[in-house]
C-alpha atoms as a PDB file:
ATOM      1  CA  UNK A   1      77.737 149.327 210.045  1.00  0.00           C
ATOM      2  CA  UNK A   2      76.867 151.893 212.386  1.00  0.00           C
ATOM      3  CA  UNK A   3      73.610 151.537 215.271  1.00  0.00           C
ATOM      4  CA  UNK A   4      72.032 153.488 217.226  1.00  0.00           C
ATOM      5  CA  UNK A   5      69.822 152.926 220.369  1.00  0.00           C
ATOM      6  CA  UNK A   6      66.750 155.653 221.407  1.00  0.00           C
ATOM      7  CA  UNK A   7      66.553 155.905 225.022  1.00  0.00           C
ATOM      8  CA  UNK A   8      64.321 158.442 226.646  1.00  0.00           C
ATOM      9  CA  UNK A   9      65.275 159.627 230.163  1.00  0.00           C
ATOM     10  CA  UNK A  10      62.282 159.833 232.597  1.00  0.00           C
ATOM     11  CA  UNK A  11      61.247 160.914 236.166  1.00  0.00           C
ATOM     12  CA  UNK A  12      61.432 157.578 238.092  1.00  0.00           C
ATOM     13  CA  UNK A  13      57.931 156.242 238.633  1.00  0.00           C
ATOM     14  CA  UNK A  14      58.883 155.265 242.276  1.00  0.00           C
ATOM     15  CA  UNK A  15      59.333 159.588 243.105  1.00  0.00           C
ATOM     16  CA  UNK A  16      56.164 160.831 241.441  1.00  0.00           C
ATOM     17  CA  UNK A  17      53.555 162.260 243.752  1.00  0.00           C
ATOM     18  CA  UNK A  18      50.036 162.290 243.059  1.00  0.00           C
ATOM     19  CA  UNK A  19      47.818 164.434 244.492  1.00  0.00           C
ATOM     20  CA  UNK A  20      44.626 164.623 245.837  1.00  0.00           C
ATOM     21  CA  UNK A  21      43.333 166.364 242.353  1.00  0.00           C
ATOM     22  CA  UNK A  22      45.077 163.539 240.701  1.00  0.00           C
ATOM     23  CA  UNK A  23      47.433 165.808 239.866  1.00  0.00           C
ATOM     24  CA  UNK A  24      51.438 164.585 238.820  1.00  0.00           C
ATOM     25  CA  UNK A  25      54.443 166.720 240.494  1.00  0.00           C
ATOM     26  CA  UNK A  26      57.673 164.655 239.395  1.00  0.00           C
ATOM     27  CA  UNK A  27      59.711 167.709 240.381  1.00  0.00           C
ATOM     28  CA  UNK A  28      61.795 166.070 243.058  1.00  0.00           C
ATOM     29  CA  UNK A  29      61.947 162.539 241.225  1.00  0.00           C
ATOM     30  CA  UNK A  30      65.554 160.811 240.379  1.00  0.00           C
ATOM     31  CA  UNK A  31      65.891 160.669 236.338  1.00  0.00           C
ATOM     32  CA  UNK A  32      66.009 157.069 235.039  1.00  0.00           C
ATOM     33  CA  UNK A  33      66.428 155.560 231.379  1.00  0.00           C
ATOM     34  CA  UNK A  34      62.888 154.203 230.209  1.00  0.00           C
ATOM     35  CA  UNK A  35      62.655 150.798 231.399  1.00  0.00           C
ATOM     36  CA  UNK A  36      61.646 149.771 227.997  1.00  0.00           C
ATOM     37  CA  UNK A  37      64.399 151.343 226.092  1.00  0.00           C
ATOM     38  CA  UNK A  38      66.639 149.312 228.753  1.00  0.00           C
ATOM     39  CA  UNK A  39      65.580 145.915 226.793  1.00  0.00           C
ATOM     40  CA  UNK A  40      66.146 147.857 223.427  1.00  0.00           C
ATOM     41  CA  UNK A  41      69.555 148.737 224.659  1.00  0.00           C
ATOM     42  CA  UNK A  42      70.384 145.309 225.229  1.00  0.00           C
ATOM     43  CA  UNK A  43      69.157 144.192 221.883  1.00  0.00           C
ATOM     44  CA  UNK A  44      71.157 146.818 219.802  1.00  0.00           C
ATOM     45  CA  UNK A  45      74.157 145.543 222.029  1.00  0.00           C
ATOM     46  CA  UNK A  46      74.082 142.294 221.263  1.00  0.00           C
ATOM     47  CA  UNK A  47      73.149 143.241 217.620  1.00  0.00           C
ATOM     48  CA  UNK A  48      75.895 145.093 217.820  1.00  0.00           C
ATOM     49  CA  UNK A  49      78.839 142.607 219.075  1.00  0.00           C
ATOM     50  CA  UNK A  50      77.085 140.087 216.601  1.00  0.00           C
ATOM     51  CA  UNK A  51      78.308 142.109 213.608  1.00  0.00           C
ATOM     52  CA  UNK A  52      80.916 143.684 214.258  1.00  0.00           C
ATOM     53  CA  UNK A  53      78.556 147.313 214.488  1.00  0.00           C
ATOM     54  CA  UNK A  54      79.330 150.573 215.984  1.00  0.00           C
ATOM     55  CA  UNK A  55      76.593 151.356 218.443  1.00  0.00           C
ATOM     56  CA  UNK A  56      75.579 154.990 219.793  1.00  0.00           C
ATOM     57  CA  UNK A  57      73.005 156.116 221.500  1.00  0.00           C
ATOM     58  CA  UNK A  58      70.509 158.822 220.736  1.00  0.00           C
ATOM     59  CA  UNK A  59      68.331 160.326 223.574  1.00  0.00           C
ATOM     60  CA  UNK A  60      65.539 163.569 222.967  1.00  0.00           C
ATOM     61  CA  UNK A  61      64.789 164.133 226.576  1.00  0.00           C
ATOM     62  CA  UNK A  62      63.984 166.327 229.344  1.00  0.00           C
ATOM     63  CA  UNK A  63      66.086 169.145 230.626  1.00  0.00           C
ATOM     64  CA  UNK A  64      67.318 166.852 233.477  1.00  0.00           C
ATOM     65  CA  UNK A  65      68.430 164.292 231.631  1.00  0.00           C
ATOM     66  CA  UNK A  66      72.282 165.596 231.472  1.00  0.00           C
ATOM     67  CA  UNK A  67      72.997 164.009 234.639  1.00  0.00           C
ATOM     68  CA  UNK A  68      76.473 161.776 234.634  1.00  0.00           C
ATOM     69  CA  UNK A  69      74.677 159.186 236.467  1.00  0.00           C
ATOM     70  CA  UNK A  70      72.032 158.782 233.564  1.00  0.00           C
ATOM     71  CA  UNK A  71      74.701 159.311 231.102  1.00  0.00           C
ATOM     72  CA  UNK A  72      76.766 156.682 232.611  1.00  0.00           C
ATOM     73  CA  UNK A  73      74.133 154.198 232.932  1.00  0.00           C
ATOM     74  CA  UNK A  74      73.225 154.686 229.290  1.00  0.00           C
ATOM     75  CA  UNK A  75      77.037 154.438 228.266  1.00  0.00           C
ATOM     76  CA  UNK A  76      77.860 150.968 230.627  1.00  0.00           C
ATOM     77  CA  UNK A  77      75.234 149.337 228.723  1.00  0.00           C
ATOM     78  CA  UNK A  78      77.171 148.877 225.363  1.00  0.00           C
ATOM     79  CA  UNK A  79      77.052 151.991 223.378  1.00  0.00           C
ATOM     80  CA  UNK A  80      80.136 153.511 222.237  1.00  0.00           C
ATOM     81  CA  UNK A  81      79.291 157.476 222.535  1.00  0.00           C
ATOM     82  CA  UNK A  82      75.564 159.091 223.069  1.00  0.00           C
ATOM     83  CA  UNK A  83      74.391 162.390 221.654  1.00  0.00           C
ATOM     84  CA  UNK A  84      71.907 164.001 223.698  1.00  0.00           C
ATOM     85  CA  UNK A  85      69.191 166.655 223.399  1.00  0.00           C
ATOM     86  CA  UNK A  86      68.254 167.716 226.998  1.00  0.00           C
ATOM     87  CA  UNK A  87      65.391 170.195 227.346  1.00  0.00           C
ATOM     88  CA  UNK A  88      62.554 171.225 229.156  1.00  0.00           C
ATOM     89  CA  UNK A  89      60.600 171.558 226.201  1.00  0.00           C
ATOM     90  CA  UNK A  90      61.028 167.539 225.209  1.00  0.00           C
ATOM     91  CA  UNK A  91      59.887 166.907 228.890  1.00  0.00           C
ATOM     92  CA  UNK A  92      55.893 166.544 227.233  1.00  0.00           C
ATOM     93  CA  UNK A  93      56.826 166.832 223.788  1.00  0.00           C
ATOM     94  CA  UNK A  94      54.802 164.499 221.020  1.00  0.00           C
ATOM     95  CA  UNK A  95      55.622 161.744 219.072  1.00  0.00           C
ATOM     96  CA  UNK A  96      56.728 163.564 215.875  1.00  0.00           C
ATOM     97  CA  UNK A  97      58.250 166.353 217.505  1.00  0.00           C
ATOM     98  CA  UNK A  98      60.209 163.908 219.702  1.00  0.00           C
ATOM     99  CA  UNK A  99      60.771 162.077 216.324  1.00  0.00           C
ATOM    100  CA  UNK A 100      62.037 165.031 214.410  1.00  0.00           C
ATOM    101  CA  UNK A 101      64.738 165.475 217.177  1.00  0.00           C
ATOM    102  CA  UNK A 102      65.872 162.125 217.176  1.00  0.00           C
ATOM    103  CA  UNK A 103      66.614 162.276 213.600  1.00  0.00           C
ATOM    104  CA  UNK A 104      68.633 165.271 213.967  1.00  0.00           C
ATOM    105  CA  UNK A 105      70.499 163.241 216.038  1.00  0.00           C
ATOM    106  CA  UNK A 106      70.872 160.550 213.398  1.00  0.00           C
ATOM    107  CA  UNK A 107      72.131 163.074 210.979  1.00  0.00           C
ATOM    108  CA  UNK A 108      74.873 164.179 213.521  1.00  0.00           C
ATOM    109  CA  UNK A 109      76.725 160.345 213.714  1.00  0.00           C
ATOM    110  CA  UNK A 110      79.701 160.493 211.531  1.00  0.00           C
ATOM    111  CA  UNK A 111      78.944 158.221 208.609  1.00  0.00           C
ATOM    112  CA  UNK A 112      75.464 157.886 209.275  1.00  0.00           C
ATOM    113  CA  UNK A 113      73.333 155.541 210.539  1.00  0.00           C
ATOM    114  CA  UNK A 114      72.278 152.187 209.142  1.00  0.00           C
ATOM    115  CA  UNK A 115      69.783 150.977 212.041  1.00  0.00           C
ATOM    116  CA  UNK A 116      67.711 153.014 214.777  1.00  0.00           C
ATOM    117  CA  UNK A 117      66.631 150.864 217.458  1.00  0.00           C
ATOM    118  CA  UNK A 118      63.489 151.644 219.624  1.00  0.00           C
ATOM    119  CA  UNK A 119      62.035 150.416 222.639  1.00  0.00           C
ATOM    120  CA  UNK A 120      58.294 149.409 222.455  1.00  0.00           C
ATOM    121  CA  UNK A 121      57.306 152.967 223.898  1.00  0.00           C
ATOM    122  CA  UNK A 122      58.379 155.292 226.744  1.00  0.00           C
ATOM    123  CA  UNK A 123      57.661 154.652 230.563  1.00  0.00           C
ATOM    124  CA  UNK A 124      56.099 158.467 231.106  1.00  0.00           C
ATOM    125  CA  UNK A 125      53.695 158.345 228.176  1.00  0.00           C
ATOM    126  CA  UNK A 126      53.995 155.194 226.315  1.00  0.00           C
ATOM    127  CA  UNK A 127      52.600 156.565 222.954  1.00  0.00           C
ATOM    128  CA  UNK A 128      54.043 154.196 220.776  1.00  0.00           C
ATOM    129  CA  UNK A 129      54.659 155.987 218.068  1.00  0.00           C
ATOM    130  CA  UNK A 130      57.820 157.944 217.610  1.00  0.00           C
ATOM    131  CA  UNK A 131      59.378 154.912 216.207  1.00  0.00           C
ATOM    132  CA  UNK A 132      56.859 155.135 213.013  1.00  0.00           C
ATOM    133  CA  UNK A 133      57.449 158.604 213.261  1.00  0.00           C
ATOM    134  CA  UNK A 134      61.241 158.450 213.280  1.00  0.00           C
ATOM    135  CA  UNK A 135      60.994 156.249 210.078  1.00  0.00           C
ATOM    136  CA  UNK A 136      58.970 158.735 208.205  1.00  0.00           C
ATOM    137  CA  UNK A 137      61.045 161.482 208.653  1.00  0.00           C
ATOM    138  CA  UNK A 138      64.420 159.471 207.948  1.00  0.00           C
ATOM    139  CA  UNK A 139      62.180 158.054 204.884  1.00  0.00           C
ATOM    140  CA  UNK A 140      62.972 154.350 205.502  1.00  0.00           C
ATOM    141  CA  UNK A 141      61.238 151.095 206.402  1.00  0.00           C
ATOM    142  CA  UNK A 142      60.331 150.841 210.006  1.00  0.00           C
ATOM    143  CA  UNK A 143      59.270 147.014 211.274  1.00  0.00           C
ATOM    144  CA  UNK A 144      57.703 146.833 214.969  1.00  0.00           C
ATOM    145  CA  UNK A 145      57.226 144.206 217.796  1.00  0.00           C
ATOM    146  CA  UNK A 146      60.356 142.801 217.470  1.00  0.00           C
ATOM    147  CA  UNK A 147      61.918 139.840 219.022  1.00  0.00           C
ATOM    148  CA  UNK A 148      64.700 138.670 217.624  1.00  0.00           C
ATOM    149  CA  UNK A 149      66.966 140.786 215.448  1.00  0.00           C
ATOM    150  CA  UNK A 150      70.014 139.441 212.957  1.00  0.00           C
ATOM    151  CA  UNK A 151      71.785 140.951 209.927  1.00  0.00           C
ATOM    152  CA  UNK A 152      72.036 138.321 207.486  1.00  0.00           C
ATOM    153  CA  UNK A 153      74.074 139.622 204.107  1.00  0.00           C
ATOM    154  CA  UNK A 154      73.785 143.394 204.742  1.00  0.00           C
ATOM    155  CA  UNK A 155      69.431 142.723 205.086  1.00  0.00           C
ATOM    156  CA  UNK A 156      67.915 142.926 208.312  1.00  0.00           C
ATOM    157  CA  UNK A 157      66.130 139.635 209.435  1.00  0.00           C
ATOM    158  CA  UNK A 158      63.357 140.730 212.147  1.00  0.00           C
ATOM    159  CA  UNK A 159      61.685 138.174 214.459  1.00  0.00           C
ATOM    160  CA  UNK A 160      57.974 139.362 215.023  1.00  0.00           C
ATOM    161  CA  UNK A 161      56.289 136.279 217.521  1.00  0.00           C
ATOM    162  CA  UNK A 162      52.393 136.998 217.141  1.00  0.00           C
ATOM    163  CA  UNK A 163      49.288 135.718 218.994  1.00  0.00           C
ATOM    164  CA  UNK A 164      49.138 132.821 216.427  1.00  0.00           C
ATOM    165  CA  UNK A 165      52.238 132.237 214.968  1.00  0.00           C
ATOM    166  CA  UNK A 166      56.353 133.556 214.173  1.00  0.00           C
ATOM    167  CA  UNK A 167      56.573 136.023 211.646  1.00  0.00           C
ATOM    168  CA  UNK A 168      60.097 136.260 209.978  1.00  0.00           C
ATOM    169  CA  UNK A 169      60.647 139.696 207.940  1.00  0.00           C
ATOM    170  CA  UNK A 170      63.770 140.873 205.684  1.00  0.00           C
ATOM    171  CA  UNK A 171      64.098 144.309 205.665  1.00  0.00           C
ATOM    172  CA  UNK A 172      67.136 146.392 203.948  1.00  0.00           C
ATOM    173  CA  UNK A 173      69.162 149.248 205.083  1.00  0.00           C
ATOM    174  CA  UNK A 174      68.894 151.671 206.515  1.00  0.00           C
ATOM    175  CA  UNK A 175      66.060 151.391 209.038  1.00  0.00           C
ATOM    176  CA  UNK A 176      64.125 151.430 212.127  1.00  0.00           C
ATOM    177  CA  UNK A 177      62.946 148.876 214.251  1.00  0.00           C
ATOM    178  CA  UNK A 178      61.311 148.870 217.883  1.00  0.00           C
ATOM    179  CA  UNK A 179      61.655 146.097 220.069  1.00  0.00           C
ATOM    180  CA  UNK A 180      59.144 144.006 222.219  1.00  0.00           C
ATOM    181  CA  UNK A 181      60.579 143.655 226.213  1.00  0.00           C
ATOM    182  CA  UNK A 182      61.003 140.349 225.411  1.00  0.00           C
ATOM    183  CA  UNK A 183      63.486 140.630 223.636  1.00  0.00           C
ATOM    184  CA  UNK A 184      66.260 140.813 225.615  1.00  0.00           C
ATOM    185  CA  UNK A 185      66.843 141.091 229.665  1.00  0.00           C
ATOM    186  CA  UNK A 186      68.416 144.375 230.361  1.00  0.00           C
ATOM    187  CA  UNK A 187      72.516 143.683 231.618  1.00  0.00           C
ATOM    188  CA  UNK A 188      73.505 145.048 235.028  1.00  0.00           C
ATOM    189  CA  UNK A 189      76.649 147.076 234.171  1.00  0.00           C
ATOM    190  CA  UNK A 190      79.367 146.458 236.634  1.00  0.00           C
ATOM    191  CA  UNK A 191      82.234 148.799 237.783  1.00  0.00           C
ATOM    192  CA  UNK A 192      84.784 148.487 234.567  1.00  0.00           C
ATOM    193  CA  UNK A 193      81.691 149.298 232.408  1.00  0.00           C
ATOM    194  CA  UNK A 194      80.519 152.065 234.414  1.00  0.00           C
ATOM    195  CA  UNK A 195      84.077 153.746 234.978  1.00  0.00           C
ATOM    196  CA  UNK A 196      84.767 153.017 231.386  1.00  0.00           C
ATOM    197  CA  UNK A 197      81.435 154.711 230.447  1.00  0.00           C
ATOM    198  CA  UNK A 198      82.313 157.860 232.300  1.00  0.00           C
ATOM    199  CA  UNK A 199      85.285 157.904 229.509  1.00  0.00           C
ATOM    200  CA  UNK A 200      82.984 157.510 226.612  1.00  0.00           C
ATOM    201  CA  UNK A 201      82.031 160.912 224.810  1.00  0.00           C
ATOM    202  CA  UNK A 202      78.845 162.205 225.379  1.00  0.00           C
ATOM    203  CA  UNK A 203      77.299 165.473 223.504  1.00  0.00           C
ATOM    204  CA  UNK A 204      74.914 167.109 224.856  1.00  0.00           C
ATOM    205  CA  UNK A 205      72.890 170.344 224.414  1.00  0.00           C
ATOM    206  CA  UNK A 206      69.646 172.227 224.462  1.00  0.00           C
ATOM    207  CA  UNK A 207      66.743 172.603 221.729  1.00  0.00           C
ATOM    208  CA  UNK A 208      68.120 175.946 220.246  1.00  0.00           C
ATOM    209  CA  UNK A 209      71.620 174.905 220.146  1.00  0.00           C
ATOM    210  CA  UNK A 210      71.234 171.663 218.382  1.00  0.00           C
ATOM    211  CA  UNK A 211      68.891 173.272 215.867  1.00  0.00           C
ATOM    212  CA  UNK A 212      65.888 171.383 216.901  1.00  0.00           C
ATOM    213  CA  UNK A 213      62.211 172.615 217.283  1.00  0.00           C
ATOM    214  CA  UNK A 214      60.229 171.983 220.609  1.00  0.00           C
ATOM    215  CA  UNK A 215      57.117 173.288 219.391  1.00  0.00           C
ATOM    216  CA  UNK A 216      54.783 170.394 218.937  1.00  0.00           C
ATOM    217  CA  UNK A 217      51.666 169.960 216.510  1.00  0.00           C
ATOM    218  CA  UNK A 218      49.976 168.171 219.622  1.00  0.00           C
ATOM    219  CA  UNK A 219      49.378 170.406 222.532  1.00  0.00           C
ATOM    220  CA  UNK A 220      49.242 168.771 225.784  1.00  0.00           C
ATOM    221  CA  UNK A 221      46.116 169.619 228.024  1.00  0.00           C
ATOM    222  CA  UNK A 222      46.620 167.957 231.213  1.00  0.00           C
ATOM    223  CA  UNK A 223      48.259 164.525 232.626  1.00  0.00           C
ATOM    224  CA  UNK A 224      46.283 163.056 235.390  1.00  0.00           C
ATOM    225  CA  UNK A 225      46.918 159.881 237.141  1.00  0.00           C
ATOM    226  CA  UNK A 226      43.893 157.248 236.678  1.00  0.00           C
ATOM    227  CA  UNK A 227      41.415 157.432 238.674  1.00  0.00           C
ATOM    228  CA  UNK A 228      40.997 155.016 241.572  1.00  0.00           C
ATOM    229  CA  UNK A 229      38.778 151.926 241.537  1.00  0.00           C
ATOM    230  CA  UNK A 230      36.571 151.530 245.026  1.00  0.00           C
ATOM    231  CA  UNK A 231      37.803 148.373 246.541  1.00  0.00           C
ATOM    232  CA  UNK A 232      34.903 145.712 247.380  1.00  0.00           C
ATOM    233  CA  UNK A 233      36.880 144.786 250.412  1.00  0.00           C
ATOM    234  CA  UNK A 234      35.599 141.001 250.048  1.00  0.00           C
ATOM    235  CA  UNK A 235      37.190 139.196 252.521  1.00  0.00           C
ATOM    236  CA  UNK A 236      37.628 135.000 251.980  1.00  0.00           C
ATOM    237  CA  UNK A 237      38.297 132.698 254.436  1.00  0.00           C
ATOM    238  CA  UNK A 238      40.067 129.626 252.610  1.00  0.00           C
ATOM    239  CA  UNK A 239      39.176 127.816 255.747  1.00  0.00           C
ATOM    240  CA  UNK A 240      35.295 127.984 255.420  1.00  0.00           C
ATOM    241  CA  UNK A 241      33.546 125.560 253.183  1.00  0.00           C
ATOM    242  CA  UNK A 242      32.840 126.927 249.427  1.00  0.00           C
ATOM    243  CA  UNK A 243      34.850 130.519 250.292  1.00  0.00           C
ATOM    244  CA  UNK A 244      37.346 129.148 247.932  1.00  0.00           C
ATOM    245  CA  UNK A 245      35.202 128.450 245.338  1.00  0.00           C
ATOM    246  CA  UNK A 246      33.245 131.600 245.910  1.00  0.00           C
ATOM    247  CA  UNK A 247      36.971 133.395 245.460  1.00  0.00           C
ATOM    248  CA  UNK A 248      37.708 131.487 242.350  1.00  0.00           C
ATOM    249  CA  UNK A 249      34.313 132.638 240.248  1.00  0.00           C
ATOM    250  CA  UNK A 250      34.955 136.545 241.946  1.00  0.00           C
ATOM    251  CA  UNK A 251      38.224 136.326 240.070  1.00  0.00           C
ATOM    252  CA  UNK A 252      36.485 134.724 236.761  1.00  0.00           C
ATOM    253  CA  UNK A 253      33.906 136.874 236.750  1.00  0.00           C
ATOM    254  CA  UNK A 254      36.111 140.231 236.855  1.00  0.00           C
ATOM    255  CA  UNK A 255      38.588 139.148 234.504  1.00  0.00           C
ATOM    256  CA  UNK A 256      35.710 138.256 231.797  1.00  0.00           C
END
């Protein structure tokens, strides 16, 4: 049985500028794996060393991304090689066209692949839907909000816990499935697994030489940070008779 993990590599958050136009310049930011993809990483992992799988790891992402030090901290997480598309033109891309790459990538792991597994969505845009995507083009069943995964007699048993109750679905092979966070708390590699990683082959290459297409059937206008809320600047003193209550129905009030 052969897995493979989707990780995205994005501009770290904590390096973004904003400007005064609300404007986003993450030219000078570190690249990072998507935080959420970190819990699916862990989940195929354990999946993974559960049954006896193969896991690799599949990553459509910006030009940046070939970095060792992202490649690494993919690798020390549990995957066993990672094939890489790493261009510019993914940097914005949409969810099928990031989809459609992803599944090139499936087609390039020697004797296929019986389970993609997705994070909940990406830190940069968080669209949520390449995993639905990914399915479509592969043409196989796709379950999401997972959060617990086993393989029970070559079927995939998917954990869904809902607002009102534990769903349980069976689901055969080959397919895809996209985690909640919850579902597993990311490892912290340590210095065997990230020498060992550095070991582990990694392909990489650009949109034209892996054959894949950056031109997307959603063009991206602009990307603007939110705009920001004026602060009331009420001040309570906890001290004072009836501030305390008077803080308590500020905070109901705004959250109704």
């Amino acid at each position: 049985m052969n897995i493979a993990v989707a990780v995205k590599v994005v501009p770290d958050d904590q390096d973004i500028v904003v400007g005064a136009d609300r404007s986003i310049d993450a030219s000078k930011a570190h690249q990072i794996v998507s935080e959420y993809d970190l819990n699916a990483l862990e989940a195929a992992a354990q999946l993974a060393d559960a049954t006896g799988a193969k896991l690799v790891a599949i990553s459509a992402s910006n030009g940046a991304a070939d970095d060792l030090k992202v490649k690494k901290s993919i690798l020390s997480r549990g995957p066993e090689e990672l094939f890489m598309v790493a261009d510019d033109g993914l940097a914005m891309a949409d969810a099928r066209t990031t989809a459609a790459a992803l599944a090139k990538l499936v087609g390039d792991v020697e004797d296929g692949v019986d389970l993609v597994v997705c994070g909940d969505g990406s830190a940069d845009m968080y669209a949520g839907q390449v995993d639905v995507q990914l399915a479509s083009i592969l043409g196989v069943p796709m379950v999401n909000k997972a959060t617990g995964l086993s393989v029970e007699d070559g079927v995939l048993v998917v954990e869904r816990t809902l607002d009102d109750c534990v769903e349980v679905v069976e689901v055969p092979l080959p397919a895809v499935v996209s985690v909640q966070p919850s579902i597993a708390l990311p490892r912290i590699a340590g210095m065997r697994e990230i020498l060992a990683a550095g070991k582990k082959p990694a392909t990489v290459a650009d949109a034209a030489a892996s054959g894949v297409s950056v031109e997307g059937t959603v063009a991206v206008v602009d990307v603007k940070a939110p705009e920001l809320a004026d602060r009331k600047r009420q001040i309570f003193d906890a001290s004072k008779d009836g501030d305390f209550d008077e803080f308590v129905r500020s905070i109901v009030a705004v959250a109704r």
